[in-house]
Protein backbone atom coordinates (compact mmCIF):
# COMPACT_ATOMS: atom_id res chain seq x y z
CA UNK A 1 -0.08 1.07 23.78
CA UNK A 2 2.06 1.07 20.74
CA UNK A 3 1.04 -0.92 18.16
CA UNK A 4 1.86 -0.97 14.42
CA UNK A 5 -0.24 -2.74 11.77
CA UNK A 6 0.45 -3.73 8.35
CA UNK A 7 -2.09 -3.65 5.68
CA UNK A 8 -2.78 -5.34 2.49
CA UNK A 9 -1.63 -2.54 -0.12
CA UNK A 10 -2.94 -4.08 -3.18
CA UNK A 11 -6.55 -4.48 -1.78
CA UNK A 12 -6.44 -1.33 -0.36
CA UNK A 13 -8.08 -2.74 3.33
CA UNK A 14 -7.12 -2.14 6.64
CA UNK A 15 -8.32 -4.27 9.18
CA UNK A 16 -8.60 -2.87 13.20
CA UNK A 17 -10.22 -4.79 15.72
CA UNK A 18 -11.81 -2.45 18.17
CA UNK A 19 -11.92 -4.18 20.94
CA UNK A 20 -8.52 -4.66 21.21
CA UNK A 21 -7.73 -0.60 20.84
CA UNK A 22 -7.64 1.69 23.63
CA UNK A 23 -10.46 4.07 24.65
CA UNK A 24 -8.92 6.82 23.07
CA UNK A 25 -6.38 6.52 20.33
CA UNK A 26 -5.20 7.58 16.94
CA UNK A 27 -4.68 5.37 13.84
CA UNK A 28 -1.87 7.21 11.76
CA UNK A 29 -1.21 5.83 7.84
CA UNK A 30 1.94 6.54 6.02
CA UNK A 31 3.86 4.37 3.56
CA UNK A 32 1.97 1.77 3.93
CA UNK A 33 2.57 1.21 7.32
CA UNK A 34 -0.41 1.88 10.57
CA UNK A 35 0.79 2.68 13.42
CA UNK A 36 -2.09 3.23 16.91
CA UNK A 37 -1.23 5.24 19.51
CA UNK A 38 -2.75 5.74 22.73
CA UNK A 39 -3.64 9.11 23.50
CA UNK A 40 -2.61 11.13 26.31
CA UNK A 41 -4.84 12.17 29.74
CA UNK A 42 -3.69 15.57 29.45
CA UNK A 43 -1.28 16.21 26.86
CA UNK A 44 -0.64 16.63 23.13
CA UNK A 45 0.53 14.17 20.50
CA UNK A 46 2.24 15.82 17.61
CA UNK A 47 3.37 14.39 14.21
CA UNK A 48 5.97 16.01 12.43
CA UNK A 49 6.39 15.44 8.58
CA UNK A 50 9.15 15.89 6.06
CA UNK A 51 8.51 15.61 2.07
CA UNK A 52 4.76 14.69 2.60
CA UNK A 53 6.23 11.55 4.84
CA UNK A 54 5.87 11.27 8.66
CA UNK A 55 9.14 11.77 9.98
CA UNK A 56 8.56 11.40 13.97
CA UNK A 57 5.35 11.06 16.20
CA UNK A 58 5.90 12.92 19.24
CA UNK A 59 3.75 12.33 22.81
CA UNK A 60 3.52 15.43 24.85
CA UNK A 61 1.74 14.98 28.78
CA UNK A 62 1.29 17.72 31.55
CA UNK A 63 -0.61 18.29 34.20
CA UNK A 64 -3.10 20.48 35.80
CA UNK A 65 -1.85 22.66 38.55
């Protein structure tokens, strides 16, 4: 699930309803902009920043052997 979310900036409130996010998931903020991603089974999500602004979000999955 990708899903990005815009906020009211001048209120300073972010609204999520839970039930509608995966199990696991991360909320990531930047420029006033959300963004939820759903997490990996097995794997690694990475988020790469340039001048204090996220530049890429990067999903990562592997297996067991």
């Amino acid at each position: 699930m990708n899903k990005d979310i815009t906020f009211n900036t001048d209120a300073l409130l972010l609204g999520i309803g839970i039930m509608e996010l995966p199990m696991n998931c991360v909320v990531v903020i930047s420029e006033g902009i959300a963004k939820v991603r759903e997490l990996p089974e097995h794997g690694e999500y990475r988020i790469v920043t340039h001048q204090g602004k996220i530049k890429r979000m990067r999903r990562e999955e592997g297996e067991e052997f």
